[in-house]
Protein backbone atom coordinates (compact mmCIF):
# COMPACT_ATOMS: atom_id res chain seq x y z
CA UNK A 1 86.73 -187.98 -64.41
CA UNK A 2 84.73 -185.58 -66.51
CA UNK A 3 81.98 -185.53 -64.18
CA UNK A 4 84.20 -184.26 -61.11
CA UNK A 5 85.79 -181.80 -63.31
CA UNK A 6 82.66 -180.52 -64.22
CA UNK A 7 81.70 -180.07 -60.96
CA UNK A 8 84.80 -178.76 -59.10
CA UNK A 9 84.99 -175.88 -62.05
CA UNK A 10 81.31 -175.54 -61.87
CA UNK A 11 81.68 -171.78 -60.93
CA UNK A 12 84.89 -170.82 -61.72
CA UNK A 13 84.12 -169.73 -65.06
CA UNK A 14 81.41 -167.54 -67.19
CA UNK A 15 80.81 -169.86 -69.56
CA UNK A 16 80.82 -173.40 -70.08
CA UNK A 17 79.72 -175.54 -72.92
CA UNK A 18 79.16 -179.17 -72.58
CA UNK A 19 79.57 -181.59 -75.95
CA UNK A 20 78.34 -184.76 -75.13
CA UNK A 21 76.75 -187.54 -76.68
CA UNK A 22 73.53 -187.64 -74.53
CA UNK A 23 71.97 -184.91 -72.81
CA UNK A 24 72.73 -184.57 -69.02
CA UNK A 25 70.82 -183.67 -65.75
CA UNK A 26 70.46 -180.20 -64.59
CA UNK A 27 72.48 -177.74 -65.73
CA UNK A 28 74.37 -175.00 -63.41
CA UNK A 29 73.55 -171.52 -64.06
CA UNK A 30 76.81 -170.82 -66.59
CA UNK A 31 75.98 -174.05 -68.93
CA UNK A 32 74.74 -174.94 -72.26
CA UNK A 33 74.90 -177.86 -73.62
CA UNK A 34 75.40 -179.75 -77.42
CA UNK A 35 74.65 -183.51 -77.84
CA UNK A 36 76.52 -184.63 -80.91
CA UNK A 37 79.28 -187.16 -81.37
CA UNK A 38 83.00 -186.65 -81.98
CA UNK A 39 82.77 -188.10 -85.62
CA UNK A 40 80.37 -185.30 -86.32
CA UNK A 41 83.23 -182.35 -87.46
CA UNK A 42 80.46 -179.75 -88.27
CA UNK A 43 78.73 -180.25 -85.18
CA UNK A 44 81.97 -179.70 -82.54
CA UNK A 45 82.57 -176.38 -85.28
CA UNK A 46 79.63 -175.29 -84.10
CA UNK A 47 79.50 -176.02 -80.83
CA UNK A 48 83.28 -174.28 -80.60
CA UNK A 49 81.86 -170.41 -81.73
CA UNK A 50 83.02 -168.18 -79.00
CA UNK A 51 85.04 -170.85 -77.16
CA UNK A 52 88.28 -169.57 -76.07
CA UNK A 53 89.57 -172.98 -74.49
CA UNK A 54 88.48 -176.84 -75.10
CA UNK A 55 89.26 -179.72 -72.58
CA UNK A 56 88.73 -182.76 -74.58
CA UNK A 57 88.31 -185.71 -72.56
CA UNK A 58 86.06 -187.79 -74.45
CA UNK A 59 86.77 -191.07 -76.81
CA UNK A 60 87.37 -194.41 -75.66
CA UNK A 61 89.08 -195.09 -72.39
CA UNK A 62 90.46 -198.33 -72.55
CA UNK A 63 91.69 -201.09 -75.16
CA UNK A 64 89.12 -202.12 -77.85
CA UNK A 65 89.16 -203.22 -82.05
CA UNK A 66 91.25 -200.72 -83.67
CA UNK A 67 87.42 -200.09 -85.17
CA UNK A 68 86.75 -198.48 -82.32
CA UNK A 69 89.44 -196.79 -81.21
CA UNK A 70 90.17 -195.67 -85.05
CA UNK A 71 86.35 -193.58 -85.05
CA UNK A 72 86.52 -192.72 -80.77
CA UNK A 73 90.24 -191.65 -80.63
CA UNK A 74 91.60 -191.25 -83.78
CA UNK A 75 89.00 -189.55 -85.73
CA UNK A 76 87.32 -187.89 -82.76
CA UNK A 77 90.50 -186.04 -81.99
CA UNK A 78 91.47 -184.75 -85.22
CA UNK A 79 87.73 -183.33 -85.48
CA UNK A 80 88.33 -181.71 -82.07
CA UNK A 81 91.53 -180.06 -83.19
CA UNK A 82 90.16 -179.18 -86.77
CA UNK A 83 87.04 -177.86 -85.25
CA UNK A 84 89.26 -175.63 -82.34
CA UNK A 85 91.22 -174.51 -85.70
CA UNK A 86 88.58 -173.23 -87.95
CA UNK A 87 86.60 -171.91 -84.65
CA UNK A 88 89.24 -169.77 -83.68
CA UNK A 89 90.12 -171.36 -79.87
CA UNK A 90 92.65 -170.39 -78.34
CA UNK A 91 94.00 -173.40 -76.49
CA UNK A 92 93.02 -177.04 -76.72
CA UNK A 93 94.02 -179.15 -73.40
CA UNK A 94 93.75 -182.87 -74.48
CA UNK A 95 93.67 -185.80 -72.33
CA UNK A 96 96.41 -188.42 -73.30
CA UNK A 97 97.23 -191.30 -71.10
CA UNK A 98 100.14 -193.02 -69.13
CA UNK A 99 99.57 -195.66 -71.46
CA UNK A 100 101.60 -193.94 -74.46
CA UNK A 101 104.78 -195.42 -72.10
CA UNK A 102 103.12 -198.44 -70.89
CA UNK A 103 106.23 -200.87 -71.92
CA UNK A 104 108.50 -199.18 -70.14
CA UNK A 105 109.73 -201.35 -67.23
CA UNK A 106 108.32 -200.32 -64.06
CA UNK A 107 111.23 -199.83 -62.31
CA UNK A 108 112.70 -196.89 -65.03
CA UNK A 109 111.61 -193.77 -64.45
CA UNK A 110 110.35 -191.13 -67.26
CA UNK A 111 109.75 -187.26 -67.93
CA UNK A 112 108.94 -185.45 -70.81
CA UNK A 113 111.32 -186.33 -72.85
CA UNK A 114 111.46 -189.87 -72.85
CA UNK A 115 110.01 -191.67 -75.90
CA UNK A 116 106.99 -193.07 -76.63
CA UNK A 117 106.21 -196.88 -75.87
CA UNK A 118 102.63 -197.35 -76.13
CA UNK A 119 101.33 -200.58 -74.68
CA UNK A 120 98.14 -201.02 -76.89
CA UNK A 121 95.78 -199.75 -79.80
CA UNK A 122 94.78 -197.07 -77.19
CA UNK A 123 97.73 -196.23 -76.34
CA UNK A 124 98.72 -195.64 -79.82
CA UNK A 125 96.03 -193.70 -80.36
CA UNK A 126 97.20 -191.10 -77.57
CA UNK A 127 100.08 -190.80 -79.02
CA UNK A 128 98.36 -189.72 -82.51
CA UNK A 129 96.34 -187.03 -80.15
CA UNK A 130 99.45 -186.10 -78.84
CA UNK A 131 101.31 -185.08 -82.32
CA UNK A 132 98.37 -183.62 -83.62
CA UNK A 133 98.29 -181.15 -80.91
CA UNK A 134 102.09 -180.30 -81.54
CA UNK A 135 101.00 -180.05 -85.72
CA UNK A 136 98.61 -177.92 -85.03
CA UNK A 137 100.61 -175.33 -82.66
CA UNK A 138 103.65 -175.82 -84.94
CA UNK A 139 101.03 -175.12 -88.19
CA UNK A 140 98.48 -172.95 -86.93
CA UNK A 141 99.94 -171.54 -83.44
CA UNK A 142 97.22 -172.77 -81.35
CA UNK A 143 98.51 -173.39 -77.63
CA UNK A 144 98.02 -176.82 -76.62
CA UNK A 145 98.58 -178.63 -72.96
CA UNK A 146 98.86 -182.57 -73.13
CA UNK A 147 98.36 -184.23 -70.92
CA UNK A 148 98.94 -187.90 -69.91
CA UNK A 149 96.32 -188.78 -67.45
CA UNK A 150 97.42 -191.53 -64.53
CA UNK A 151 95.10 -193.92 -62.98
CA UNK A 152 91.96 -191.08 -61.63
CA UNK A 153 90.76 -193.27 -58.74
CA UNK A 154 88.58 -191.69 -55.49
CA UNK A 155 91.77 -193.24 -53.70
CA UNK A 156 94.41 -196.15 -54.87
CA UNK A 157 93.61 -200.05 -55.23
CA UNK A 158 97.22 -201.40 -56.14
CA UNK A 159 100.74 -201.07 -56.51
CA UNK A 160 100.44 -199.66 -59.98
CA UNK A 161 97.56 -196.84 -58.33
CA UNK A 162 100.55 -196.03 -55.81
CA UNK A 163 103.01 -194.44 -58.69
CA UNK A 164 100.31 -193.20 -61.08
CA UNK A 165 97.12 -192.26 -59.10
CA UNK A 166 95.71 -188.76 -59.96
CA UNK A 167 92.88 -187.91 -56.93
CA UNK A 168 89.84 -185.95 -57.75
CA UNK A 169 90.75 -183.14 -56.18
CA UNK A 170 94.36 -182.95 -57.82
CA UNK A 171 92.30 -183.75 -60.99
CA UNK A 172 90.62 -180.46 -60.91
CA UNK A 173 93.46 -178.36 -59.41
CA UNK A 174 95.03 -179.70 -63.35
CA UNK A 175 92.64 -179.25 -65.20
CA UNK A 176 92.47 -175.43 -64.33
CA UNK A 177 95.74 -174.80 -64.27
CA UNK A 178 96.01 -176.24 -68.07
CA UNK A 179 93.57 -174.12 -68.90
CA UNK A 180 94.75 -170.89 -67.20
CA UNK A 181 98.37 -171.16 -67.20
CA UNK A 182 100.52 -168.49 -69.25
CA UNK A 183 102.97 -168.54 -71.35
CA UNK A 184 101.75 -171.92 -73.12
CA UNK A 185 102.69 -173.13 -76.71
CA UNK A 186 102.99 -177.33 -76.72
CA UNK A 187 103.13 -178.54 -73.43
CA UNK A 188 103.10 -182.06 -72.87
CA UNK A 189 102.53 -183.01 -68.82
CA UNK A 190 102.40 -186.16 -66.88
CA UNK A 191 99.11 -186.30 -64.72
CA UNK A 192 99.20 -187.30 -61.34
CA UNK A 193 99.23 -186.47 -57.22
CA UNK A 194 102.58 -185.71 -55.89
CA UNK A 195 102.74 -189.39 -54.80
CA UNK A 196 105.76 -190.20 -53.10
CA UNK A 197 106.65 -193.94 -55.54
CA UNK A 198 105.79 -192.41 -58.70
CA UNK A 199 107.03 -193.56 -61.77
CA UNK A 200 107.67 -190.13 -63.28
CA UNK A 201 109.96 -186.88 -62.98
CA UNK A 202 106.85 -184.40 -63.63
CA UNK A 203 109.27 -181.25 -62.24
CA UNK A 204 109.41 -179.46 -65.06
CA UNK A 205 106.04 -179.30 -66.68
CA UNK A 206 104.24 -178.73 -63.08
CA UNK A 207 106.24 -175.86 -62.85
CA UNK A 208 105.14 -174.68 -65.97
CA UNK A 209 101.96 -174.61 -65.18
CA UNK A 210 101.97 -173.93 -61.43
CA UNK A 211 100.46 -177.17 -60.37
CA UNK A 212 101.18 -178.06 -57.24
CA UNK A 213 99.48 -181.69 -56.59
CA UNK A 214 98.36 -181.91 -52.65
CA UNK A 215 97.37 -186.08 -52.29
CA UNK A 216 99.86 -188.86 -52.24
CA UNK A 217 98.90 -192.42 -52.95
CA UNK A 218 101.00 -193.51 -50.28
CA UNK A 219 98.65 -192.70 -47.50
CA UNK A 220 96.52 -195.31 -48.96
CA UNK A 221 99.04 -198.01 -48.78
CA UNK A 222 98.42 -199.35 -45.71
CA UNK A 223 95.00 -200.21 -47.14
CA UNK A 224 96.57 -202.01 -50.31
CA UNK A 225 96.63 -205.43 -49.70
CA UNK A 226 98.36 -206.44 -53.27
CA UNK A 227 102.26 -204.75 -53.03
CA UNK A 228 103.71 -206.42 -56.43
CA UNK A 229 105.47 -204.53 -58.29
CA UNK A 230 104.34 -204.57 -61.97
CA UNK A 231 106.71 -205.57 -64.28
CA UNK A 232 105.70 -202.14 -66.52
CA UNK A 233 103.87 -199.41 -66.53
CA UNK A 234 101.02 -200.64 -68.74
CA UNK A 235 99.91 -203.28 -66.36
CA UNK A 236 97.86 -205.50 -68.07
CA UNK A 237 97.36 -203.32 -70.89
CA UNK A 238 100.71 -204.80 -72.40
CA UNK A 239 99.51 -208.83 -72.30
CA UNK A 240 99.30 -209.72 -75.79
CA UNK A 241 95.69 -210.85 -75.32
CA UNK A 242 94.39 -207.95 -73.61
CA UNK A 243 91.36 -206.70 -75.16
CA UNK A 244 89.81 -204.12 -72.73
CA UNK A 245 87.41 -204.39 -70.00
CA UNK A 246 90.02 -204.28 -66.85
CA UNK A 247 91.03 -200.50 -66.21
């Protein structure tokens, strides 16, 4: 996902910095780029001078040892919000994940404010990410958009895909419009296309931020050979033995 952002907002602003663990390829005209990790607070402070807004879509992206996800997700996020804090940015937008409601049954449908049921360790930890950004608008007044990221697919592979598939294209249209909407404090958004089975009532936070979603899943379904519907949203995410490796 972060590589098609980069490149659909590849001119669309003056300045971009890149934080990321390796170096990359070439660079487009309006980049610079940091290699550090996101356990490394002093580094993302410094890398943050002059930023006014941070998308933060690193850590781990899937189950793993709460090892893992304690240092990827847990850690790394507070040291992207501490580091936004004592840098002076304006507005973090943080990825969280349709797995913070992943035991909710399929059939049930959710918005905003329905409560959390995370369906794993890395679910849990979204939800951490998630009140952190609310402590530190609440605390410190920085504007903060999260938001809970479906299943980003170049096009839908099963019932599950149908209700939560974000394209690439919506993806971008998203991302931009968390970071340039106005009028932001905490705003906590489901992320998907405007597909027509989906699982969630995203009304009111697309209208916040003017996102208006242009792919459905269901023009894919023809294509979808497996039509059972899962029992809940987390898929297999909420087996007691899952352990990662199957998105």
């Amino acid at each position: 996902m972060a590589v098609v952002i980069r490149e659909g907002l590849a001119s669309r602003y003056d300045q971009v910095v890149l934080y990321q663990r390796t170096a990359t390829g070439e660079l487009h005209p309006n980049e610079t780029i940091v290699v550090g990790d996101l356990t490394d607070l002093g580094a993302l402070v410094a890398a943050a001078q002059g930023v006014d807004v941070i998308v933060h879509l690193g850590g781990k992206a899937d189950e793993s040892d709460f090892a893992e996800i304690l240092s990827s997700n847990i850690v790394g996020s507070y040291n992207v919000f501490e580091a936004a804090r004592r840098a002076g940015v304006r507005r973090v937008v943080y990825a969280s994940s349709n797995h913070v409601v992943g035991f909710y049954p399929a059939a049930e449908t959710v918005n905003e404010d329905t409560p959390v049921r995370p369906d794993s360790y890395y679910g849990a930890s979204k939800v951490f990410g998630e009140a952190l950004g609310r402590l530190y608008h609440d605390k410190w007044g920085m504007e903060v958009v999260a938001l809970r990221i479906g299943i980003f697919r170049q096009r839908p592979a099963d019932r599950r895909q149908l209700a939560l598939w974000l394209s690439p294209q919506d993806s971008v249209e998203l991302i931009a419009r968390s970071i340039e909407a106005d009028g932001i404090g905490y705003l906590l958004a489901y992320g998907s296309s405007a597909n027509r089975d989906s699982w969630w009532d995203s009304t009111r936070s697309w209208e916040a931020l003017g996102y208006h979603p242009n792919d459905d899943a269901a023009d894919y379904q023809s294509d979808i050979e497996e039509v059972t519907e899962p029992e809940r949203y987390g898929g297999v995410f909420t087996a007691a033995d899952y352990q990662g490796g199957v998105w």
